[in-house]
C-alpha atoms as a PDB file:
ATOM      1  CA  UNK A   1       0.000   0.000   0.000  1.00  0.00           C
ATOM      2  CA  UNK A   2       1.325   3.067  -0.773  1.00  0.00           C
ATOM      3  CA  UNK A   3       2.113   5.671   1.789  1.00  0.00           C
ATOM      4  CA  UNK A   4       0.018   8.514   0.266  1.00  0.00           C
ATOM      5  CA  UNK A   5      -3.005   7.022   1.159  1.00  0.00           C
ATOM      6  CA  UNK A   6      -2.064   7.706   4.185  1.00  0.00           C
ATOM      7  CA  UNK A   7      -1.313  11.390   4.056  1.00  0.00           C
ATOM      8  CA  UNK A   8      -3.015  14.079   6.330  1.00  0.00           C
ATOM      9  CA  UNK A   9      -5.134  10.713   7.345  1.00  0.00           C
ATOM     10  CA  UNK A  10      -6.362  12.749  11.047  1.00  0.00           C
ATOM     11  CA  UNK A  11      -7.140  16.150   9.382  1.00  0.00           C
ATOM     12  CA  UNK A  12      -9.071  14.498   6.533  1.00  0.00           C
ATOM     13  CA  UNK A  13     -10.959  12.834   9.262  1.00  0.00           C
ATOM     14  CA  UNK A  14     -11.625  16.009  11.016  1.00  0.00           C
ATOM     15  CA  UNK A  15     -12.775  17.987   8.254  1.00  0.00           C
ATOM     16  CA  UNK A  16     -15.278  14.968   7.293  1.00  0.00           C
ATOM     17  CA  UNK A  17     -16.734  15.062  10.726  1.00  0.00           C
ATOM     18  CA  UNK A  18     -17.186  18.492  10.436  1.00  0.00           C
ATOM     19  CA  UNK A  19     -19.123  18.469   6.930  1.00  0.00           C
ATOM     20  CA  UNK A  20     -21.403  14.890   8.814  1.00  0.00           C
ATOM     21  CA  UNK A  21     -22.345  17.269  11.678  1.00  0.00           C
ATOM     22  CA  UNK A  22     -23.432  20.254   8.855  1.00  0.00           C
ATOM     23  CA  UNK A  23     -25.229  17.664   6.616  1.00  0.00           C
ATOM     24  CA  UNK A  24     -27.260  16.488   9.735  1.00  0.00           C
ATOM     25  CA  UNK A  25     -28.336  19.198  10.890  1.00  0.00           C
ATOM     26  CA  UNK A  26     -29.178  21.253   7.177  1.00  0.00           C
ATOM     27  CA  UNK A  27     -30.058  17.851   5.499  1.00  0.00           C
ATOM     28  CA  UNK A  28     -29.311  18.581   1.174  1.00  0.00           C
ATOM     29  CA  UNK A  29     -30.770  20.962  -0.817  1.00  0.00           C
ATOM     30  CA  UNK A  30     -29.387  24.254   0.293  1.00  0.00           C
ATOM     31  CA  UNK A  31     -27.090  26.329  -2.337  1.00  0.00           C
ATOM     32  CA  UNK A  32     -23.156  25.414  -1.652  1.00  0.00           C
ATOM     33  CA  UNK A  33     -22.176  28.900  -0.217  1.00  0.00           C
ATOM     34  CA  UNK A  34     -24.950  27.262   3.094  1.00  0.00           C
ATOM     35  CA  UNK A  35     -23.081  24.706   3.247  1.00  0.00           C
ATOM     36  CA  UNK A  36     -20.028  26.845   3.130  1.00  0.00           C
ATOM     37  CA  UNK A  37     -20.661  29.140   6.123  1.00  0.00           C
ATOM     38  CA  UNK A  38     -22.241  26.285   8.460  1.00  0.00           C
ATOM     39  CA  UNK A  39     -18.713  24.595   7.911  1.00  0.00           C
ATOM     40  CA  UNK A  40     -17.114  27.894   8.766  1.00  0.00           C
ATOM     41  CA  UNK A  41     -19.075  27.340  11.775  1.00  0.00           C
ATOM     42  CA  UNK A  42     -18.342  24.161  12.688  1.00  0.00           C
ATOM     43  CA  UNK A  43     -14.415  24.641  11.429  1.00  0.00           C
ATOM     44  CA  UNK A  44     -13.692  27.042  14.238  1.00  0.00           C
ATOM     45  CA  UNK A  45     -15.776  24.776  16.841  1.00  0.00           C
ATOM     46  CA  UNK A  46     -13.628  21.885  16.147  1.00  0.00           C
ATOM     47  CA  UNK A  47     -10.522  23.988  16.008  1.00  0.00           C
ATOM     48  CA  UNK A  48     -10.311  23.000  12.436  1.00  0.00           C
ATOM     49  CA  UNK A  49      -7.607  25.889  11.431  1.00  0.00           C
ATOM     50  CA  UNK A  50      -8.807  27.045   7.666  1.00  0.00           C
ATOM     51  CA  UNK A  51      -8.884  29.746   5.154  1.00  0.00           C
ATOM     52  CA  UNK A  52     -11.872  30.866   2.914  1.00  0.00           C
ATOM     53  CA  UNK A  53     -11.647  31.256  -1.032  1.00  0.00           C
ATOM     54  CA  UNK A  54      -7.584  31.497  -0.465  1.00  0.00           C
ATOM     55  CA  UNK A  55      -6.727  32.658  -4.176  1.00  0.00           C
ATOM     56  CA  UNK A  56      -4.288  29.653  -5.679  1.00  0.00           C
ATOM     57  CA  UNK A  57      -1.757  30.546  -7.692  1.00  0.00           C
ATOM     58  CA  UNK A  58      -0.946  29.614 -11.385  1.00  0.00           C
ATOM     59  CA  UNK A  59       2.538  29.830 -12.571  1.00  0.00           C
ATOM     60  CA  UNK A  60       3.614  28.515 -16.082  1.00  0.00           C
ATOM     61  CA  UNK A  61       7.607  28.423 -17.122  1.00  0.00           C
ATOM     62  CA  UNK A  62       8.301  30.664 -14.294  1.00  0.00           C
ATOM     63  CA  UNK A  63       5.913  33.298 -15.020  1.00  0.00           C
ATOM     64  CA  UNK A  64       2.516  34.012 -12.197  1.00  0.00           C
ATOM     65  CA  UNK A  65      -0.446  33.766 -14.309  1.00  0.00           C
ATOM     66  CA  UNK A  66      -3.303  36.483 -13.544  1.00  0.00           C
ATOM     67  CA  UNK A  67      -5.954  33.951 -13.348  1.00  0.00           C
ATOM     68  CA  UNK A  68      -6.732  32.669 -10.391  1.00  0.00           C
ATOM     69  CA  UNK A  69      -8.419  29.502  -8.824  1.00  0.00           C
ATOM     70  CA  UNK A  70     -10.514  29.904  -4.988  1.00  0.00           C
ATOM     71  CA  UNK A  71     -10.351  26.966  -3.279  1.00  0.00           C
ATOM     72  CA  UNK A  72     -13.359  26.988  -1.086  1.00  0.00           C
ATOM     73  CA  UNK A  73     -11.461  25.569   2.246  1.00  0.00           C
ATOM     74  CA  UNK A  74      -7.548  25.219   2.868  1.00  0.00           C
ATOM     75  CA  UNK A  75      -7.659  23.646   6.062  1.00  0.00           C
ATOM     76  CA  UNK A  76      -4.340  22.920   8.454  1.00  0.00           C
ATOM     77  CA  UNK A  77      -2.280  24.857   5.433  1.00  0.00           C
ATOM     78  CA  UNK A  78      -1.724  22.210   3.583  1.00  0.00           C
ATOM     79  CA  UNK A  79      -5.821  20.440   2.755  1.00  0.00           C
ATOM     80  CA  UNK A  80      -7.660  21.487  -0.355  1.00  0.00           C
ATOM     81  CA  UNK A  81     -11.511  21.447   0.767  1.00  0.00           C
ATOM     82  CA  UNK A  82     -14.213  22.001  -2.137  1.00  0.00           C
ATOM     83  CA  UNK A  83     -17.906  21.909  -1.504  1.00  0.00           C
ATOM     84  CA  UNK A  84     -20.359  20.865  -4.108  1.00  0.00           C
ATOM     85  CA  UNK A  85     -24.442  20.643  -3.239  1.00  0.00           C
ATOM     86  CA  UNK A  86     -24.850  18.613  -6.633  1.00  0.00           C
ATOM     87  CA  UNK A  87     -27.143  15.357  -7.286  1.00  0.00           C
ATOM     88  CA  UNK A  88     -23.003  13.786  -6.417  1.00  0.00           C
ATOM     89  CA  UNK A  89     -19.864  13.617  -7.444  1.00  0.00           C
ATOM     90  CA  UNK A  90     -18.845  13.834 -10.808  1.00  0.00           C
ATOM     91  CA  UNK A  91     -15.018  13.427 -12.322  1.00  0.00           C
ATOM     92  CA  UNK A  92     -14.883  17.500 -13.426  1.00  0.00           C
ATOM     93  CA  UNK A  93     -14.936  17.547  -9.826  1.00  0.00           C
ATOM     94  CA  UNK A  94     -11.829  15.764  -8.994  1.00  0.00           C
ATOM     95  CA  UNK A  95     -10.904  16.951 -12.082  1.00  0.00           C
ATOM     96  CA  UNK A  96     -11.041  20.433 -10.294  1.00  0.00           C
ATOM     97  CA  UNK A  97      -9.222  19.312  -7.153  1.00  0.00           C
ATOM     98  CA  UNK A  98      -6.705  17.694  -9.085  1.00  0.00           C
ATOM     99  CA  UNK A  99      -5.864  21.138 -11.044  1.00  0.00           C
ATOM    100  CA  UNK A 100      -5.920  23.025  -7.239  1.00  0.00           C
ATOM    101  CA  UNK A 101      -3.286  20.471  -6.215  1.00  0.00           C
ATOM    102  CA  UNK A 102      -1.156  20.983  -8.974  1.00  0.00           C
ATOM    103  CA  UNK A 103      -1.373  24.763  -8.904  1.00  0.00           C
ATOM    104  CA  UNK A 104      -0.648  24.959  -5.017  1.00  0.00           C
ATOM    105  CA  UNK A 105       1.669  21.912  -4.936  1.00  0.00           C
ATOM    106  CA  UNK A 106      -0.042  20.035  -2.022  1.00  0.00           C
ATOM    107  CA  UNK A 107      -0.881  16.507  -2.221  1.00  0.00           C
ATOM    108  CA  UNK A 108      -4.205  15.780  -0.563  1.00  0.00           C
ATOM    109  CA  UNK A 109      -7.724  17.251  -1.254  1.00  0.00           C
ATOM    110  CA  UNK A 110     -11.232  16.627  -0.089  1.00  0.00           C
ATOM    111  CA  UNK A 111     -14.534  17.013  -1.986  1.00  0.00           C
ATOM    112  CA  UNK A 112     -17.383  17.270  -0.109  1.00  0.00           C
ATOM    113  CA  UNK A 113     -20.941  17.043  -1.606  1.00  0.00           C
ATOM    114  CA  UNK A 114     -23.905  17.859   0.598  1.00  0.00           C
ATOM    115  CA  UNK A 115     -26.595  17.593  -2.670  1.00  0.00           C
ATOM    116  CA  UNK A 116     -27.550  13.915  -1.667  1.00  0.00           C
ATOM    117  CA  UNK A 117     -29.242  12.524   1.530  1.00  0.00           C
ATOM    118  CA  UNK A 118     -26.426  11.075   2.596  1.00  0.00           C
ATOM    119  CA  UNK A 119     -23.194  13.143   2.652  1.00  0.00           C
ATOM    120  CA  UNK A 120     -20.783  11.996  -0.030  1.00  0.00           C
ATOM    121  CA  UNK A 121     -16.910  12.860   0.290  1.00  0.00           C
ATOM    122  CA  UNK A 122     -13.967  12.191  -1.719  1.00  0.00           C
ATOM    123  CA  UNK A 123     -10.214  12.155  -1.100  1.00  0.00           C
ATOM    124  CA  UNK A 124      -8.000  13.092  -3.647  1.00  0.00           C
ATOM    125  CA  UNK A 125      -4.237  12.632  -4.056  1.00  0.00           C
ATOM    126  CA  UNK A 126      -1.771  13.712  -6.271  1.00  0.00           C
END
């Protein structure tokens, strides 16, 4: 097994315990940016450390691109969080995590999809 999987294993778990309690208590169908502040919420009541919509920067041969990417969550400086309130998870999605990973140069991210009745999450590793 490759040691990857493991990577950021405790925060992951955090940060899905934190998006169980939000989907319990709002259920789905809310708009994403709901789902976004309740986390907020329950981030700082866990003492999950995070930043909101932290601009990601592109660079190509050396040169900082002016567009940007917002990832919705970084949490513990170093965990890509997006949020989706969708009918699930689709691969543009981790297609989208994927291209936040390579442009900040961390390894793990987390989708998190509170569209369904149950909440679906995703780990994703470059």
């Amino acid at each position: 097994m490759d040691t990857n999987d493991f990577l950021l294993k405790e925060e992951c778990y955090q940060v899905i315990g934190c998006a169980m309690k939000v989907h319990s208590e709002l259920g789905n169908g809310f708009l994403e940016a709901v789902y976004q502040e309740a986390l907020m919420i329950e981030f700082s009541e866990s003492r999950v450390p995070f930043e909101k919509e932290k601009p990601l920067v592109i660079n190509y041969k050396g040169s900082t691109l002016n567009k940007r990417y917002y990832a919705d969550f970084i949490c513990y400086d170093e965990l890509i969080v997006e949020v989706k309130a969708t009918d699930g998870l689709h691969t543009e999605h981790t297609a989208q995590v994927l291209n936040y990973l390579k442009a900040t140069g961390h390894h793990v991210g987390l989708l998190l999809n509170f569209g369904t009745t149950k909440l679906q999450y995703k780990r994703v590793i470059l």
